[in-house]
C-alpha atoms as a PDB file:
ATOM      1  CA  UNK A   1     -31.999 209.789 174.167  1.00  0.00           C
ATOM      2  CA  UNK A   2     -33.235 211.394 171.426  1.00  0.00           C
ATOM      3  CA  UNK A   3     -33.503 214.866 170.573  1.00  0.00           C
ATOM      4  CA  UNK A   4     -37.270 214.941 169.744  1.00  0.00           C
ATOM      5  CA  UNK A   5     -37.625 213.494 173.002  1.00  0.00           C
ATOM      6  CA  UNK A   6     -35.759 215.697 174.943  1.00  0.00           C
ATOM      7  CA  UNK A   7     -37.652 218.602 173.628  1.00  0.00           C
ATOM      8  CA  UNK A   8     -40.628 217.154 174.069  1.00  0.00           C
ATOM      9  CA  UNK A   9     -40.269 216.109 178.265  1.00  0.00           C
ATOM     10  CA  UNK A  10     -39.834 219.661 179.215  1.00  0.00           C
ATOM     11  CA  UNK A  11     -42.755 220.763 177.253  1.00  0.00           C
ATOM     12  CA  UNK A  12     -44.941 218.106 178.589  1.00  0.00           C
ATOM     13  CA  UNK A  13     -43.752 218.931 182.377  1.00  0.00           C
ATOM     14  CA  UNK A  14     -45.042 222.870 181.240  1.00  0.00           C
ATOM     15  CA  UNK A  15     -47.796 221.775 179.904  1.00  0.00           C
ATOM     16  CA  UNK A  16     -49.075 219.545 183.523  1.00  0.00           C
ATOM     17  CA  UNK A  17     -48.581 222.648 184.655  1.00  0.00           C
ATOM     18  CA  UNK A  18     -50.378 224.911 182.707  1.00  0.00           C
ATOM     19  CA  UNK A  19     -53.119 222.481 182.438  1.00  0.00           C
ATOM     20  CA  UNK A  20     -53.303 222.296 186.690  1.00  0.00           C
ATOM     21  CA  UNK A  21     -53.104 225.863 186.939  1.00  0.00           C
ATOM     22  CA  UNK A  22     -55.941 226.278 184.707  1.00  0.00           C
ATOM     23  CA  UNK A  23     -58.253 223.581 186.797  1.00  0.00           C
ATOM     24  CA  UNK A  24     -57.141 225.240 189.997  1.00  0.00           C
ATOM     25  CA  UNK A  25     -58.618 228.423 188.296  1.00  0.00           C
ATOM     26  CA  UNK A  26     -61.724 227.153 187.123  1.00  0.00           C
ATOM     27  CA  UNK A  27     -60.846 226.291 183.410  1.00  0.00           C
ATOM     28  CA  UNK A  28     -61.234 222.000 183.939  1.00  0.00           C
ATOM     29  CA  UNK A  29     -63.012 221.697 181.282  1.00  0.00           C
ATOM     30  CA  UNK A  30     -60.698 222.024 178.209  1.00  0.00           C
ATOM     31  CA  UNK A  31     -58.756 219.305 176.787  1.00  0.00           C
ATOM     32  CA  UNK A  32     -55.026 219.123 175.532  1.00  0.00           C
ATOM     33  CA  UNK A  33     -56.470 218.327 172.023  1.00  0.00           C
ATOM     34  CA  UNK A  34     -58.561 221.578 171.768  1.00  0.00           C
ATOM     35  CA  UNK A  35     -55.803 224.035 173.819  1.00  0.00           C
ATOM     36  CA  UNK A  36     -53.586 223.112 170.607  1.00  0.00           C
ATOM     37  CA  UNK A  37     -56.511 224.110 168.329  1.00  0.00           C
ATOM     38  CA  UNK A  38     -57.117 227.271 170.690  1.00  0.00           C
ATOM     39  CA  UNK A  39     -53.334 228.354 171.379  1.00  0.00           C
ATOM     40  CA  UNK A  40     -53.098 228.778 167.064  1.00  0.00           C
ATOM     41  CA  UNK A  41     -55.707 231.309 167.543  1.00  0.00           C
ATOM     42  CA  UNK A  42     -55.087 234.644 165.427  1.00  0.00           C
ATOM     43  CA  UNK A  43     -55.467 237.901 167.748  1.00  0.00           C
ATOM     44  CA  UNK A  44     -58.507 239.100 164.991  1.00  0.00           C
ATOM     45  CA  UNK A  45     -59.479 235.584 164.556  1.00  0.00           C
ATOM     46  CA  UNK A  46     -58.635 232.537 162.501  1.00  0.00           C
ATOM     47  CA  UNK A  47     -61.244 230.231 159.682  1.00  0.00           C
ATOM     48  CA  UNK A  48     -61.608 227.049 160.942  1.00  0.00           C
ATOM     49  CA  UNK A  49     -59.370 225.682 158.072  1.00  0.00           C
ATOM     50  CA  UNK A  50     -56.555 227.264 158.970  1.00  0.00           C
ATOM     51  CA  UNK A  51     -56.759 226.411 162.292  1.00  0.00           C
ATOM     52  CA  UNK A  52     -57.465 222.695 161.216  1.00  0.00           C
ATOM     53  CA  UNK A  53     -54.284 222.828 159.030  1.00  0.00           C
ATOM     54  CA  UNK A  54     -51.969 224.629 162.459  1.00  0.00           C
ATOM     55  CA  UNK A  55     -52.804 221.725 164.851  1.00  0.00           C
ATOM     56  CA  UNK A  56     -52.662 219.445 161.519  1.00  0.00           C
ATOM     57  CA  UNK A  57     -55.743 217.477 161.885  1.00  0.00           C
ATOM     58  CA  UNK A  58     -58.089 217.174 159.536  1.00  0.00           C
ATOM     59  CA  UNK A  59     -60.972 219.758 159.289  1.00  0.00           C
ATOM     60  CA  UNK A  60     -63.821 217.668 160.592  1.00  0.00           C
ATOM     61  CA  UNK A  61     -61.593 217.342 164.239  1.00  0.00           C
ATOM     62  CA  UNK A  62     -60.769 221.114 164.190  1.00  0.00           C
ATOM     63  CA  UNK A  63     -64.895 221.530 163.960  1.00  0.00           C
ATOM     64  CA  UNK A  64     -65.558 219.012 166.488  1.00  0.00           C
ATOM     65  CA  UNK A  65     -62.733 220.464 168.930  1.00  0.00           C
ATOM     66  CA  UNK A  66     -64.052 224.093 167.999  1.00  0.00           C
ATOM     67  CA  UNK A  67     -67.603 223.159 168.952  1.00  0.00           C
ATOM     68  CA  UNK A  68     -66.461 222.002 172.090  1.00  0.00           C
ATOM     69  CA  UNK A  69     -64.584 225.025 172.869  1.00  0.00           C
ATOM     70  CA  UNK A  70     -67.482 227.290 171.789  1.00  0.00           C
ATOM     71  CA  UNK A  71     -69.733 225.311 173.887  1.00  0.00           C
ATOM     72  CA  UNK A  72     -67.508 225.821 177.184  1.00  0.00           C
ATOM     73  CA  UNK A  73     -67.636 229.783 176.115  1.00  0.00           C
ATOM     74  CA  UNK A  74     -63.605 229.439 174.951  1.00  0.00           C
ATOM     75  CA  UNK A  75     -64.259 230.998 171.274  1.00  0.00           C
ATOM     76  CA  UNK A  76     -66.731 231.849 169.514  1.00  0.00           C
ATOM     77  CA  UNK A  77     -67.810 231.706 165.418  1.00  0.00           C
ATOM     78  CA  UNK A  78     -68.020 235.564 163.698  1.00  0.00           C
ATOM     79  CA  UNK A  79     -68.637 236.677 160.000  1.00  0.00           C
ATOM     80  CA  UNK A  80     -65.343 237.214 158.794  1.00  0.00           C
ATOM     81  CA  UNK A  81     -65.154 240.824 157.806  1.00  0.00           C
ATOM     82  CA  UNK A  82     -62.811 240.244 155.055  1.00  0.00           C
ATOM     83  CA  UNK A  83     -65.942 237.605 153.246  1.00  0.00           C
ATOM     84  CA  UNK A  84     -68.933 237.662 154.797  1.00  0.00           C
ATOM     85  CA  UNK A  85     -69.484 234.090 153.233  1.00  0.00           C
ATOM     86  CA  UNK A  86     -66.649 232.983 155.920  1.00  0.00           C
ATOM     87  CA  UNK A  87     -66.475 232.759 159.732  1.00  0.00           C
ATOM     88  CA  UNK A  88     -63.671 233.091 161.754  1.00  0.00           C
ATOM     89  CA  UNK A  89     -62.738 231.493 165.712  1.00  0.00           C
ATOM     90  CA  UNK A  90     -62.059 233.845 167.868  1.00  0.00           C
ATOM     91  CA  UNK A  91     -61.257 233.467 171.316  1.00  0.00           C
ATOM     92  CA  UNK A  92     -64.163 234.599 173.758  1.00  0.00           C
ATOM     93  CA  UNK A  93     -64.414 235.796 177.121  1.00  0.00           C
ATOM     94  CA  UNK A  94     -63.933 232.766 179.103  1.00  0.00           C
ATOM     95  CA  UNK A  95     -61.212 231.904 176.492  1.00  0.00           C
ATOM     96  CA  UNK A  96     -59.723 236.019 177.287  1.00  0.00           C
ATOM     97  CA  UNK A  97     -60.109 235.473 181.175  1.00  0.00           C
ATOM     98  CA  UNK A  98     -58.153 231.690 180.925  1.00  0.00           C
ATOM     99  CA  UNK A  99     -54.998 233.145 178.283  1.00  0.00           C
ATOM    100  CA  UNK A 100     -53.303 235.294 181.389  1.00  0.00           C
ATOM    101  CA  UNK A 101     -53.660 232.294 183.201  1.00  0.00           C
ATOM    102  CA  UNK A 102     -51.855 230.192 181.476  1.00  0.00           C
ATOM    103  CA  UNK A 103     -49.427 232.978 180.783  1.00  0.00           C
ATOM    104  CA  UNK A 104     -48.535 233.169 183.823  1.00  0.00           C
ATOM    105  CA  UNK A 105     -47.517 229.299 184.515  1.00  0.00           C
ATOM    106  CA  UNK A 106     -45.207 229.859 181.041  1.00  0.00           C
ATOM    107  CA  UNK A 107     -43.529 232.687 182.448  1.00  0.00           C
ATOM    108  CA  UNK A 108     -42.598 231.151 186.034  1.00  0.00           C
ATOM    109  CA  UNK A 109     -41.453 227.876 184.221  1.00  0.00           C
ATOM    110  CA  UNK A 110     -39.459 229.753 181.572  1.00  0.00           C
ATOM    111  CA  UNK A 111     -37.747 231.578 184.865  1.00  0.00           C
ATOM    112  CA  UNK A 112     -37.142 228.585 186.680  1.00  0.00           C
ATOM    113  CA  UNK A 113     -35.522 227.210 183.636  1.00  0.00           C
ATOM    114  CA  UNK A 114     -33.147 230.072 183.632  1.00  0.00           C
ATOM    115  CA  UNK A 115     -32.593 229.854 187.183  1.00  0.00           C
ATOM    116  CA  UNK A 116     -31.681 226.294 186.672  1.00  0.00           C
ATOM    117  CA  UNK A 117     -29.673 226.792 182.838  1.00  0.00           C
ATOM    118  CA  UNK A 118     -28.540 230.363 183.611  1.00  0.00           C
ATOM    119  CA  UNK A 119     -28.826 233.690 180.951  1.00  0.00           C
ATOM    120  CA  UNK A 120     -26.393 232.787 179.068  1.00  0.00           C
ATOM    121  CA  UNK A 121     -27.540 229.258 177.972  1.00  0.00           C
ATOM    122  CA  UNK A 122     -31.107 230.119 178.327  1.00  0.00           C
ATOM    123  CA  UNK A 123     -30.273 232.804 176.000  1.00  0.00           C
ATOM    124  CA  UNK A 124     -28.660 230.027 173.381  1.00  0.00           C
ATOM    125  CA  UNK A 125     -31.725 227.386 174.141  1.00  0.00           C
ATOM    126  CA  UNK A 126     -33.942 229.790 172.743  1.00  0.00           C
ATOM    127  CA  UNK A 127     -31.536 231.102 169.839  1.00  0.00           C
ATOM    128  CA  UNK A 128     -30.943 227.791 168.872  1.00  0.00           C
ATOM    129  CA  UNK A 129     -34.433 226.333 168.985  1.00  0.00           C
ATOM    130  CA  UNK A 130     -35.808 229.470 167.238  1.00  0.00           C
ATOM    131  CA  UNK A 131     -33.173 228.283 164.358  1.00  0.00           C
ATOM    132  CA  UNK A 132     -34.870 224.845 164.514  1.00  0.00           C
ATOM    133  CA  UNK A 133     -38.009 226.314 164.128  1.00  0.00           C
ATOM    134  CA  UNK A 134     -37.025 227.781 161.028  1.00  0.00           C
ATOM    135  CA  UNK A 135     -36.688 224.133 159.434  1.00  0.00           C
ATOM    136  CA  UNK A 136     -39.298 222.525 161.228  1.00  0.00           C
ATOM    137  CA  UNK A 137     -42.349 224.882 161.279  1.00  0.00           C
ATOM    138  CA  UNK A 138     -44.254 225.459 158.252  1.00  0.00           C
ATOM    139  CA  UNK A 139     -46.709 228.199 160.358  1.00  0.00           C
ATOM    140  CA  UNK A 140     -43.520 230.194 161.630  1.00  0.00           C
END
């Protein structure tokens, strides 16, 4: 098997997760498509373009999944301080209220991992992915 695949089962198996733990909580309406959009969310807010180029899709699907989310009360649009010609996406209230949620369901899978892998190679997983990262994200 692959190594692209191998990365990517265990993040799909957290993601199911995160994803039920937010319907069991109230959040069913956002969609895998926009929580990549909303996860590359700066803390004082991001422009839609840079959001667009994160998820890499183009900028017409980052307004259309934006809209959505803004729509379900997830973000929201703001004048961007820095040029008031610009608007940033911030995350919202609903969008604050759903992020601990989901935090939560990270943090119990990341510990059952290292239940399962142990410290020590949990500890390497991450070294060693954080050095793939360095190659293989352009937003690091």
């Amino acid at each position: 098997m692959n190594l692209g695949l191998l990365l990517f089962i265990p993040y799909r198996a957290m993601e199911n997760r995160v994803f039920a733990a937010l319907r069991s909580a109230g959040f069913d309406d956002v969609t895998p498509a926009q929580a990549r959009v909303f996860q590359r969310i700066d803390p004082g807010g991001t422009r839609l373009t840079d959001l667009a180029e994160r998820a890499q899709v183009t900028k017409q699907t980052a307004g259309f999944l934006v809209d959505g989310l803004e729509r379900a009360g997830y973000v929201e649009r703001v004048v961007d301080p820095a040029d008031g010609r610009a608007r940033l996406v911030r995350v919202a209230a609903r969008g604050a209220r759903a992020v601990p949620v989901a935090a939560a369901v990270v943090a119990e899978v990341e510990a059952e991992w290292a239940a399962h892998l142990g410290a020590a190679e949990t500890a390497a997983l991450r070294d060693t992915l954080a050095k793939l990262r360095e190659i293989t994200d352009p937003y690091r």
